[in-house]
C-alpha atoms as a PDB file:
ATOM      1  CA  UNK A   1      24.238 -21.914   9.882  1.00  0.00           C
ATOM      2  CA  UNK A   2      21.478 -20.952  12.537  1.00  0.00           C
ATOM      3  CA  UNK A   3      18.515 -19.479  12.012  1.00  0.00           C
ATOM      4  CA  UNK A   4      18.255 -16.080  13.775  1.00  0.00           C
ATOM      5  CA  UNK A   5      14.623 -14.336  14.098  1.00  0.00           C
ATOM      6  CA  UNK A   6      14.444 -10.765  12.951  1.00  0.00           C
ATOM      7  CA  UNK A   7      11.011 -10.374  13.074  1.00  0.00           C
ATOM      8  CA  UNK A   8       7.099 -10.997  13.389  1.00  0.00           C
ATOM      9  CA  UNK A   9       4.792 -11.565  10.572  1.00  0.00           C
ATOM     10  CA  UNK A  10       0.784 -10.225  11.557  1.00  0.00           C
ATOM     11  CA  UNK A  11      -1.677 -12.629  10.917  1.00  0.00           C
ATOM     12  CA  UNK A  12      -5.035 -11.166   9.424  1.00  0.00           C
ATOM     13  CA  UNK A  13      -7.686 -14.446   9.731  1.00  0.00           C
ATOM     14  CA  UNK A  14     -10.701 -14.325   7.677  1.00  0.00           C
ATOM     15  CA  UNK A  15     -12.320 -17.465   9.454  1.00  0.00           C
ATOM     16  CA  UNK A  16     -13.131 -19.103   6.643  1.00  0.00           C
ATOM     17  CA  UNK A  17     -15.969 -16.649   5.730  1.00  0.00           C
ATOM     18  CA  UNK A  18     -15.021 -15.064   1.948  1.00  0.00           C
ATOM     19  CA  UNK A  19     -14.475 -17.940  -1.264  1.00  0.00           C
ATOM     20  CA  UNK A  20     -12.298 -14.773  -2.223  1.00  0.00           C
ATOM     21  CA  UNK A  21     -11.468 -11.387  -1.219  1.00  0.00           C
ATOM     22  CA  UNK A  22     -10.348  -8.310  -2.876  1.00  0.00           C
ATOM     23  CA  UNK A  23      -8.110  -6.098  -1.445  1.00  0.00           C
ATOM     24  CA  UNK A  24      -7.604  -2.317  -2.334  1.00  0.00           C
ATOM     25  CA  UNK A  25      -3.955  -1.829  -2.237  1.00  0.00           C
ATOM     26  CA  UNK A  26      -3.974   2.205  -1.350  1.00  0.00           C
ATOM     27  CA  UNK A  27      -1.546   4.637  -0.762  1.00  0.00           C
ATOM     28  CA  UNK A  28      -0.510   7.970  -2.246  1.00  0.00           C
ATOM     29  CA  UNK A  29      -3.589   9.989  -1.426  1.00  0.00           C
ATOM     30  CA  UNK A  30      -1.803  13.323  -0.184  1.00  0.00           C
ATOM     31  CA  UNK A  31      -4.810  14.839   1.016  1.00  0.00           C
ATOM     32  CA  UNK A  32      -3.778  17.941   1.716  1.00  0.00           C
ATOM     33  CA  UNK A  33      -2.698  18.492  -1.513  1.00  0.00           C
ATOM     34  CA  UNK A  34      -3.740  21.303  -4.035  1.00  0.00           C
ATOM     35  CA  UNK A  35      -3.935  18.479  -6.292  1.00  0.00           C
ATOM     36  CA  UNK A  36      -5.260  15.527  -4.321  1.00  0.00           C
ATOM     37  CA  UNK A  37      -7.946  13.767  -6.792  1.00  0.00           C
ATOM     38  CA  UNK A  38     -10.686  13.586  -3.674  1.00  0.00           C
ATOM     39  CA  UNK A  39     -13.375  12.659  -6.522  1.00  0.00           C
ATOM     40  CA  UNK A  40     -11.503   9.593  -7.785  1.00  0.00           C
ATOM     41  CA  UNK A  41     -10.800   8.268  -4.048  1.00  0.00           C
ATOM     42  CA  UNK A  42     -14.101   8.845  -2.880  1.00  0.00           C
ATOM     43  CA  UNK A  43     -15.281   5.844  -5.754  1.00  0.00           C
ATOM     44  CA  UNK A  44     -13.022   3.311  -3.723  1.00  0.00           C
ATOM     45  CA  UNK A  45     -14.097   4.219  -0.459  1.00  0.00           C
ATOM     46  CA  UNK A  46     -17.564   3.621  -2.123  1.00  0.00           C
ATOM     47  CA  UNK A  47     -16.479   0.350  -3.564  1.00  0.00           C
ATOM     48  CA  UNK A  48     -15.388  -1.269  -0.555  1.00  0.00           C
ATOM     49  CA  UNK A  49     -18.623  -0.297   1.192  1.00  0.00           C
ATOM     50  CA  UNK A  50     -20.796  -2.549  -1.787  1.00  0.00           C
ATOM     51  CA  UNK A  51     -19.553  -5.723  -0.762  1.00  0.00           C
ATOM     52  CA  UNK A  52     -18.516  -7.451   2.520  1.00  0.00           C
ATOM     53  CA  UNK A  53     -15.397  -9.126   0.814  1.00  0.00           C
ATOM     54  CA  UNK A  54     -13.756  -5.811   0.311  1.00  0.00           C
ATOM     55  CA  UNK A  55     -10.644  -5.059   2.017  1.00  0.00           C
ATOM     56  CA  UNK A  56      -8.013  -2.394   2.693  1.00  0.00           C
ATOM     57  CA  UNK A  57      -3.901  -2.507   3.129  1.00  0.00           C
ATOM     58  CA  UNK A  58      -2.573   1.250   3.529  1.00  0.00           C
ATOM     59  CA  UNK A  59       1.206   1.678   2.317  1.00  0.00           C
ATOM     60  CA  UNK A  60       1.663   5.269   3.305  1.00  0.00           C
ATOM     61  CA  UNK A  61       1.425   8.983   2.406  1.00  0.00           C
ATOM     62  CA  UNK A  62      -2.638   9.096   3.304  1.00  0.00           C
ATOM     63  CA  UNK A  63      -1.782  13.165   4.102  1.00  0.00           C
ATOM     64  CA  UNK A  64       0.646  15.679   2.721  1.00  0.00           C
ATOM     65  CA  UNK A  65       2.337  16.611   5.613  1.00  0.00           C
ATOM     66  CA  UNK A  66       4.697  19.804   4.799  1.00  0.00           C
ATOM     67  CA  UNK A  67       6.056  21.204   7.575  1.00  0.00           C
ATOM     68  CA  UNK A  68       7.892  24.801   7.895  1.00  0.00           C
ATOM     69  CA  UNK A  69      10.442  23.084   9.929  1.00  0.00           C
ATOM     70  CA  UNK A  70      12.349  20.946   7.011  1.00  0.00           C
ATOM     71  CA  UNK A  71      13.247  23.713   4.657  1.00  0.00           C
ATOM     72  CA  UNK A  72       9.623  23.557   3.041  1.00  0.00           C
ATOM     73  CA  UNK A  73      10.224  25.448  -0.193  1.00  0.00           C
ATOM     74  CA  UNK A  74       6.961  26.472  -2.353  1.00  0.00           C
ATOM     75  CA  UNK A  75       5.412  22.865  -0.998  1.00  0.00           C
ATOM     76  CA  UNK A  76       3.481  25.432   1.584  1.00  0.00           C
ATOM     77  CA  UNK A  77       2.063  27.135  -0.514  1.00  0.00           C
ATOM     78  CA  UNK A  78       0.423  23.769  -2.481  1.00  0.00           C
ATOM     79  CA  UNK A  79      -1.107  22.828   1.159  1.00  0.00           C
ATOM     80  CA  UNK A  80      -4.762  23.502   1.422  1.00  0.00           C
ATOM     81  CA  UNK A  81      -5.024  22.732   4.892  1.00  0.00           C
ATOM     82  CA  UNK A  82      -3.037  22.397   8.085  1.00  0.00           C
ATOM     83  CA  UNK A  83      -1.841  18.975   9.134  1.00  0.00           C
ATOM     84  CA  UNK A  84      -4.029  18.330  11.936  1.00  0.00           C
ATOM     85  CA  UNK A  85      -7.007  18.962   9.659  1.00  0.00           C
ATOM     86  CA  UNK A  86      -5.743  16.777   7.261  1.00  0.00           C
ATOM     87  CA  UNK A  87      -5.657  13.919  10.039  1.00  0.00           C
ATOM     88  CA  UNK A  88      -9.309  14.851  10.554  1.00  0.00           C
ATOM     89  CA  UNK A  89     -10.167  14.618   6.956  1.00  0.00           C
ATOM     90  CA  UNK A  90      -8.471  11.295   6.261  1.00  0.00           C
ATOM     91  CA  UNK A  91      -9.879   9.546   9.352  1.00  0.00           C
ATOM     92  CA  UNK A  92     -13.198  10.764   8.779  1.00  0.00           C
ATOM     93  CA  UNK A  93     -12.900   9.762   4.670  1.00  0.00           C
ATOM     94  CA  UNK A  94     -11.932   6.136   6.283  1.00  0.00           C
ATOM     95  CA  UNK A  95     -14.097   5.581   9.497  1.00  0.00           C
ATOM     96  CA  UNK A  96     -16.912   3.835   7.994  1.00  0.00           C
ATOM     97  CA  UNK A  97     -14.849   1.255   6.430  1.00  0.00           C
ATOM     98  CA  UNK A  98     -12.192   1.407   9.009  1.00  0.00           C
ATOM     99  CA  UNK A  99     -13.032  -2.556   9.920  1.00  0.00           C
ATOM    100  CA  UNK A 100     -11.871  -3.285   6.806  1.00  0.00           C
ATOM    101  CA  UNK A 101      -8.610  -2.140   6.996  1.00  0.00           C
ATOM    102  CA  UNK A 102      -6.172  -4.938   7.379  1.00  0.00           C
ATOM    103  CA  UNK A 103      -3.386  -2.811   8.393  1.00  0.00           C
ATOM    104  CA  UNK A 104      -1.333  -0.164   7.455  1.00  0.00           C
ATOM    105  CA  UNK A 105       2.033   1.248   7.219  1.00  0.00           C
ATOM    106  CA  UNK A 106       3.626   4.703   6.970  1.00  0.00           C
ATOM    107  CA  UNK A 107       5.043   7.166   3.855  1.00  0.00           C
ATOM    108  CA  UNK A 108       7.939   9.073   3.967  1.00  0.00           C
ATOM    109  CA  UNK A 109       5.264  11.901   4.152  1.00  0.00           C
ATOM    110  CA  UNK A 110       4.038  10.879   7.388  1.00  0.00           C
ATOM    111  CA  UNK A 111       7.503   9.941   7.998  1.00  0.00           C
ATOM    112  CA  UNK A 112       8.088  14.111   8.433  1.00  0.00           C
ATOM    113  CA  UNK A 113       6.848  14.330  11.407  1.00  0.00           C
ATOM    114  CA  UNK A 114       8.933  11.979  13.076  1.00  0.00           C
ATOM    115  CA  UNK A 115      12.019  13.450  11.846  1.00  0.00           C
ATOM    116  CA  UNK A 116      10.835  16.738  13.116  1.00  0.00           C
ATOM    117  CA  UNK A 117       9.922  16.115  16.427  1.00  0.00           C
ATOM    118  CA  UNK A 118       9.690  12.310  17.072  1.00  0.00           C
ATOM    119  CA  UNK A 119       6.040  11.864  17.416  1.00  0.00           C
ATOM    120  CA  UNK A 120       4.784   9.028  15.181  1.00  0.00           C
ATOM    121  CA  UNK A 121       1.542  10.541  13.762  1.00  0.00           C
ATOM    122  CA  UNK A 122       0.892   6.953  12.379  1.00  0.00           C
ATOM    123  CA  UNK A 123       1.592   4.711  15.767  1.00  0.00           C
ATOM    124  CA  UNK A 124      -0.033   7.147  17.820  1.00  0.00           C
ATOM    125  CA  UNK A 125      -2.625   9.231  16.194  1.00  0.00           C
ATOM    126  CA  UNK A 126      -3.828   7.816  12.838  1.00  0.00           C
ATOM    127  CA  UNK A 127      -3.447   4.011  13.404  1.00  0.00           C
ATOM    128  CA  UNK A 128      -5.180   3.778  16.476  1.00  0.00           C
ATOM    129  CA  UNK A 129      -8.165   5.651  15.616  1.00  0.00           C
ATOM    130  CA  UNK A 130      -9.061   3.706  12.683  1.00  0.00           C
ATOM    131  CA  UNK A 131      -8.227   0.500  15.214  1.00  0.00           C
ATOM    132  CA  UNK A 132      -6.347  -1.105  12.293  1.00  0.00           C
ATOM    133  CA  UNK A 133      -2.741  -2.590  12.584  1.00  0.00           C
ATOM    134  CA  UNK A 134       0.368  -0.601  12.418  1.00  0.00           C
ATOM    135  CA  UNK A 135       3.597  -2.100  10.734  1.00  0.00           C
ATOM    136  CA  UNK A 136       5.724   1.119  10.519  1.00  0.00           C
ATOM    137  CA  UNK A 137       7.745   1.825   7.356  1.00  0.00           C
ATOM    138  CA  UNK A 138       7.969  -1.883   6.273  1.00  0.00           C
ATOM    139  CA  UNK A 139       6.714  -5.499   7.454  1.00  0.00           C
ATOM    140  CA  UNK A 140       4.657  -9.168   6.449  1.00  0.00           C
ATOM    141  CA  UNK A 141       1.460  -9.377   6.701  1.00  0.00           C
ATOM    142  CA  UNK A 142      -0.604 -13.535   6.618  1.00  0.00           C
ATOM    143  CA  UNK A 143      -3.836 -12.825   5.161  1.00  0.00           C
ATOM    144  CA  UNK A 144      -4.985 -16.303   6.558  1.00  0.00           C
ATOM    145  CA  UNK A 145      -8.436 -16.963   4.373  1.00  0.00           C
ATOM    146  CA  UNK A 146      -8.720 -20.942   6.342  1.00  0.00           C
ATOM    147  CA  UNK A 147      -6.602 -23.152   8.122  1.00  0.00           C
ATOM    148  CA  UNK A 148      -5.013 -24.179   4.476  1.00  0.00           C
ATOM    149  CA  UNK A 149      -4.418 -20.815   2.402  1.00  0.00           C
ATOM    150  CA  UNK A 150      -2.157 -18.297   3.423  1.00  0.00           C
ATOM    151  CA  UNK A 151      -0.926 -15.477   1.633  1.00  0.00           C
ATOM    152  CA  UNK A 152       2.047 -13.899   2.644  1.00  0.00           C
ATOM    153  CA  UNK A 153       2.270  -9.741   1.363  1.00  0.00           C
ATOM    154  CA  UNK A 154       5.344  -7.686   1.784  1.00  0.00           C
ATOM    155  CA  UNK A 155       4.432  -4.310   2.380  1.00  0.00           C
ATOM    156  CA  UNK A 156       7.336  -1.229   1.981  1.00  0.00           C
ATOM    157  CA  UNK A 157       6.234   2.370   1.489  1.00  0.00           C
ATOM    158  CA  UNK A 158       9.432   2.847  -1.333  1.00  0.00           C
ATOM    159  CA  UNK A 159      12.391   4.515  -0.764  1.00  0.00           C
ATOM    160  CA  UNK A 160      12.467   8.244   0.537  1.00  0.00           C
ATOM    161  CA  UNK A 161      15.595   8.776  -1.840  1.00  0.00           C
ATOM    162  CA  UNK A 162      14.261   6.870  -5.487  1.00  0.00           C
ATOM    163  CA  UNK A 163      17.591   6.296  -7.360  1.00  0.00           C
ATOM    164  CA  UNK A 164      15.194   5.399 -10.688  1.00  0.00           C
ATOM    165  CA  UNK A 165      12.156   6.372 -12.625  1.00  0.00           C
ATOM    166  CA  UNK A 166      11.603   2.831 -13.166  1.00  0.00           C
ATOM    167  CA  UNK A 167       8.918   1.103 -11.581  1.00  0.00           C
ATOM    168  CA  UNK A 168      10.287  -2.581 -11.399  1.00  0.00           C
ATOM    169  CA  UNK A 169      13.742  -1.138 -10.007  1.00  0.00           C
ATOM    170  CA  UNK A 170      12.844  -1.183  -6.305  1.00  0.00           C
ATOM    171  CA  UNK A 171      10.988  -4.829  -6.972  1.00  0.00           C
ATOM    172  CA  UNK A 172      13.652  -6.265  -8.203  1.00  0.00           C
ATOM    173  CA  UNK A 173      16.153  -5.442  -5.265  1.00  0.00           C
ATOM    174  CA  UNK A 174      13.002  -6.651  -2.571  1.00  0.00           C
ATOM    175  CA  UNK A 175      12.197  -9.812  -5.027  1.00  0.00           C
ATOM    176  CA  UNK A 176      15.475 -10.895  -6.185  1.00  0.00           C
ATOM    177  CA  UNK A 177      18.568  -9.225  -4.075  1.00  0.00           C
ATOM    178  CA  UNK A 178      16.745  -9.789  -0.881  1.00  0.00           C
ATOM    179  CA  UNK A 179      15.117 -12.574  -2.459  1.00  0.00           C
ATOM    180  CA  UNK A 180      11.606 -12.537  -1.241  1.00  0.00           C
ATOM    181  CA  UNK A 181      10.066 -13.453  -4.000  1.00  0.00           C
ATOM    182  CA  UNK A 182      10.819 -17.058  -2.773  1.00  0.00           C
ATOM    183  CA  UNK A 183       8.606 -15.943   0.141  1.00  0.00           C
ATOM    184  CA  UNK A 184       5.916 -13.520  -0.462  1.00  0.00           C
ATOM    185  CA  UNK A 185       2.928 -14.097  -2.842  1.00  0.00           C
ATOM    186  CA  UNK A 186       2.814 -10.212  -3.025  1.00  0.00           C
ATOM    187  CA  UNK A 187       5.132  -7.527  -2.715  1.00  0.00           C
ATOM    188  CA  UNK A 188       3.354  -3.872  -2.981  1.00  0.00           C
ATOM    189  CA  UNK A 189       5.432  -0.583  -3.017  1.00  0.00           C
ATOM    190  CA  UNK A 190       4.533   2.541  -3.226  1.00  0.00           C
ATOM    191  CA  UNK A 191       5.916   6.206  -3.199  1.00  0.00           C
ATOM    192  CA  UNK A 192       6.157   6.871  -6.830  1.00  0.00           C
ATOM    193  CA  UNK A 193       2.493   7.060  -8.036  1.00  0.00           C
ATOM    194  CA  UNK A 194       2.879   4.537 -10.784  1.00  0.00           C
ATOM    195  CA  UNK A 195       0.787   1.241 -11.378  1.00  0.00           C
ATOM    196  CA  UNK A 196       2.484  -1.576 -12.485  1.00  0.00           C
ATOM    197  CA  UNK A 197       2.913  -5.357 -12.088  1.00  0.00           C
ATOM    198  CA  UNK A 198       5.045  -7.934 -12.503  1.00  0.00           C
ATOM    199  CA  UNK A 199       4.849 -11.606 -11.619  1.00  0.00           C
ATOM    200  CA  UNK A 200       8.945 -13.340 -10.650  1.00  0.00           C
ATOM    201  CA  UNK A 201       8.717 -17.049 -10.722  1.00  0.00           C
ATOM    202  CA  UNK A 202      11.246 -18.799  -7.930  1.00  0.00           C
ATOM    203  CA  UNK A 203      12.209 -22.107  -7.611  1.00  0.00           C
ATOM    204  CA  UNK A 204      10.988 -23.726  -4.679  1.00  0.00           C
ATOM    205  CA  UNK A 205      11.807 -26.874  -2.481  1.00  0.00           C
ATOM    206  CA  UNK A 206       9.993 -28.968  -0.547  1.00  0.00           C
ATOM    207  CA  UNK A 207      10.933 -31.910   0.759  1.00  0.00           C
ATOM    208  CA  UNK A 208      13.052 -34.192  -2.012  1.00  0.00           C
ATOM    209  CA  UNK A 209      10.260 -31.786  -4.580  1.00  0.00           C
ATOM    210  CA  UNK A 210      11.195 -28.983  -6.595  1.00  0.00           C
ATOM    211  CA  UNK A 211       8.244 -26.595  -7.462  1.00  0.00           C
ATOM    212  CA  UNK A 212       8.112 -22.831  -8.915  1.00  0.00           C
ATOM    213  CA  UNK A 213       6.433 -20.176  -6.831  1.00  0.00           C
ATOM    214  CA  UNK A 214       4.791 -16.855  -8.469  1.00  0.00           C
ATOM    215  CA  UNK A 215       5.207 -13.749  -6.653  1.00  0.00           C
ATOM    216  CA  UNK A 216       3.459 -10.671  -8.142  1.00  0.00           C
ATOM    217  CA  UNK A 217       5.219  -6.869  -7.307  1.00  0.00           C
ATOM    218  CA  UNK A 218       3.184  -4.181  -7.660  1.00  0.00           C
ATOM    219  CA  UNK A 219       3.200  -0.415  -7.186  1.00  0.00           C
ATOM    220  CA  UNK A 220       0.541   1.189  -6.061  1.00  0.00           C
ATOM    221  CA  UNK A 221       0.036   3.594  -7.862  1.00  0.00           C
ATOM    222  CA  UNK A 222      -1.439   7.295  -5.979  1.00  0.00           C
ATOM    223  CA  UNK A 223      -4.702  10.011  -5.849  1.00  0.00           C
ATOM    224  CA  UNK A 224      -2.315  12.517  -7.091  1.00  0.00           C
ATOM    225  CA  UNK A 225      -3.028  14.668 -10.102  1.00  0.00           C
ATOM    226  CA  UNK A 226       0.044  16.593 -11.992  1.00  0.00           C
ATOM    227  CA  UNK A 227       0.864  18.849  -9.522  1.00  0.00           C
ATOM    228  CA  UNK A 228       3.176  21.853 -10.450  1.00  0.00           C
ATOM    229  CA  UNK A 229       6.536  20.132  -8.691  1.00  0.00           C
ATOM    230  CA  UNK A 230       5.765  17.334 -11.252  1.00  0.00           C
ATOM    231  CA  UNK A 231       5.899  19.639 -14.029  1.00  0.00           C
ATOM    232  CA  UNK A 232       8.797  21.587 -13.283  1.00  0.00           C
ATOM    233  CA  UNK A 233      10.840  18.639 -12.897  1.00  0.00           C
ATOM    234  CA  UNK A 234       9.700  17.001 -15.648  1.00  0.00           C
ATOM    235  CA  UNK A 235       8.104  14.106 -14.611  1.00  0.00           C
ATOM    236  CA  UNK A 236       5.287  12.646 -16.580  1.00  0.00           C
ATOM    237  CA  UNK A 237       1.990  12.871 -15.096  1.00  0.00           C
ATOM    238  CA  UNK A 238       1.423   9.917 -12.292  1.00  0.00           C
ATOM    239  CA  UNK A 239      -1.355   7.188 -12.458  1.00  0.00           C
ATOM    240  CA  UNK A 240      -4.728   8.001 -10.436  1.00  0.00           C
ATOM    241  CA  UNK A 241      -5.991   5.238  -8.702  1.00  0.00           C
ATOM    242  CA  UNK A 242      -4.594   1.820  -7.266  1.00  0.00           C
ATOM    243  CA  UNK A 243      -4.530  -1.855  -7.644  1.00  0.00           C
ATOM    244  CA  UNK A 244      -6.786  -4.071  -6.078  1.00  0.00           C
ATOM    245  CA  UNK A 245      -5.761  -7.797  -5.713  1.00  0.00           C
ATOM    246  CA  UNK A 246      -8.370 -10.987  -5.362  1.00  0.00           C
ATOM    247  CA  UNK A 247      -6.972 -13.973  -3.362  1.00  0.00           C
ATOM    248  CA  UNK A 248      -8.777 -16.977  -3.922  1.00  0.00           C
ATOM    249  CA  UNK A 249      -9.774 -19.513  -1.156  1.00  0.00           C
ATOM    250  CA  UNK A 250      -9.680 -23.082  -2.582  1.00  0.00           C
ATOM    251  CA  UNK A 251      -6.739 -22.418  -4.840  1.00  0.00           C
ATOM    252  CA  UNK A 252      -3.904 -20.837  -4.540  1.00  0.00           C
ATOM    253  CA  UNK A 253      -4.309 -18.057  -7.132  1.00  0.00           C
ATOM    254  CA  UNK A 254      -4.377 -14.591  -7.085  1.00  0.00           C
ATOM    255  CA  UNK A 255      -5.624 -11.939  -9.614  1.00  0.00           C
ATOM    256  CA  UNK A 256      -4.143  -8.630 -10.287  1.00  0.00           C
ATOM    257  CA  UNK A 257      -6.781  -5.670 -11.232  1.00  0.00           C
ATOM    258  CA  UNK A 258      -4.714  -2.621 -12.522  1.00  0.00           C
ATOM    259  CA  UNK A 259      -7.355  -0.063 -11.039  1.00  0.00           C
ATOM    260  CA  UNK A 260     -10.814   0.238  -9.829  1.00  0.00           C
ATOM    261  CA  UNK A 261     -12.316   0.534 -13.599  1.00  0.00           C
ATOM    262  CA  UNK A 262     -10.558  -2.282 -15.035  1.00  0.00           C
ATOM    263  CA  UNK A 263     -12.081  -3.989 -12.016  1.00  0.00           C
ATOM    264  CA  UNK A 264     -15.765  -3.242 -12.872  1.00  0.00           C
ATOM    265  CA  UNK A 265     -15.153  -4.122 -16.370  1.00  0.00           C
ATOM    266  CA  UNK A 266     -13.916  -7.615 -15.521  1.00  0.00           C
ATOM    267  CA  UNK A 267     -16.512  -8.023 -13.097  1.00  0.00           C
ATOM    268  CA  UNK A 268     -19.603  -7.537 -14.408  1.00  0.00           C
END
């Protein structure tokens, strides 16, 4: 059977400069938000800026994004600012580290305004002011460290529509239905607030060899606190905070850090 291309993969190359880098996986912030945790975000921003190695993917949902044109509810009334001010807010929260974004897709919250009157906030407002990569909803991303290690990332915001409360349910259907888990070193979702990881080990051939390959899925977690629609639907309060991932240079080896204080504690 032929091989039929479907896509491009964006190549991030860190020229051989970094014997490892960590990258903050973030998404979920909803500024905007009554109950956006500003304090708690405000500490990664910070943590990037300590150390050149630091890096950035975005997976979505950076604002909150109600609109009165989509049957809005009470989720007005939870806004603490209008949406263009919350574009002003986020870019100005991400501007000083905004060369170390790697690149960045969109949420379902960002998504809105699309659906509402097809203008891609992300492609043409947010994205290019930060001057960082847009890959839409979904895409691959090379983080290319030298001319031997790659890592290959799947990025997907999550579902719009979550059919489970579960956070390996979405994984599993990426990693093993789709099966790119025999491709990606990382896949990272996001959308339902939670932190969690789980490493699938493939079988892999090459040449007349057989060999296993780890892939780690991870959600990615949120800057969310319990906010009132979380209550009333009884959902358990979220996670604050997201994952931040080390690739290493001379091996291939990665490191998963649950959040940014089980980071420092490891890394003193």
């Amino acid at each position: 059977m032929a091989r039929r291309k479907v896509g491009d993969i964006f190549t991030y190359d860190f020229e051989d400069k970094f014997d490892y880098i960590d990258v903050w996986k973030m998404s979920d912030m909803h500024l905007g938000h009554d109950d956006f945790d500003a304090k708690e975000y405000k500490k990664y921003i910070a943590w990037v800026q300590e150390e050149p190695n630091r890096f950035i993917i975005g997976l979505g949902d950076y604002i909150e994004c109600v609109t009165s044109g989509r049957n809005p509810g009470t989720s007005l009334t939870t806004q603490q600012i209008n949406i263009n001010g919350q574009v002003e807010v986020v870019i100005k929260l991400l501007e000083p580290i905004k060369d170390r974004i790697i690149c960045m897709t969109e949420g379902n919250h960002e998504q809105r305004i699309t659906k509402d009157v097809q203008f891609d906030i992300m492609r043409h407002t947010i994205a290019p002011r930060l001057n960082t990569h847009y890959l839409g909803y979904q895409g691959w991303v090379r983080l290319r460290l030298n001319e031997k290690q790659n890592y290959y990332v799947y990025l997907h915001h999550g579902p719009s529509k979550s059919t489970s409360s579960n956070p390996k349910y979405h994984l599993d259907i990426i990693a093993l239905k789709l099966g790119y888990a025999g491709e990606a070193d990382i896949i990272a979702v996001g959308h339902n607030h939670k932190i969690f990881a789980h490493k699938y080990i493939q079988p892999l051939v090459v040449g007349n060899k057989l060999f296993t390959h780890d892939c780690w899925g991870i959600r990615t977690g949120g800057f969310l606190n319990y906010p009132l629609y979380s209550r009333e639907a009884l959902y358990p309060p979220a996670d604050v905070g997201s994952p931040i991932v080390r690739y290493y240079k001379d091996n291939h080896d990665i490191e998963i850090f649950h959040n940014l204080e089980m980071y420092r504690n490891l890394n003193k």
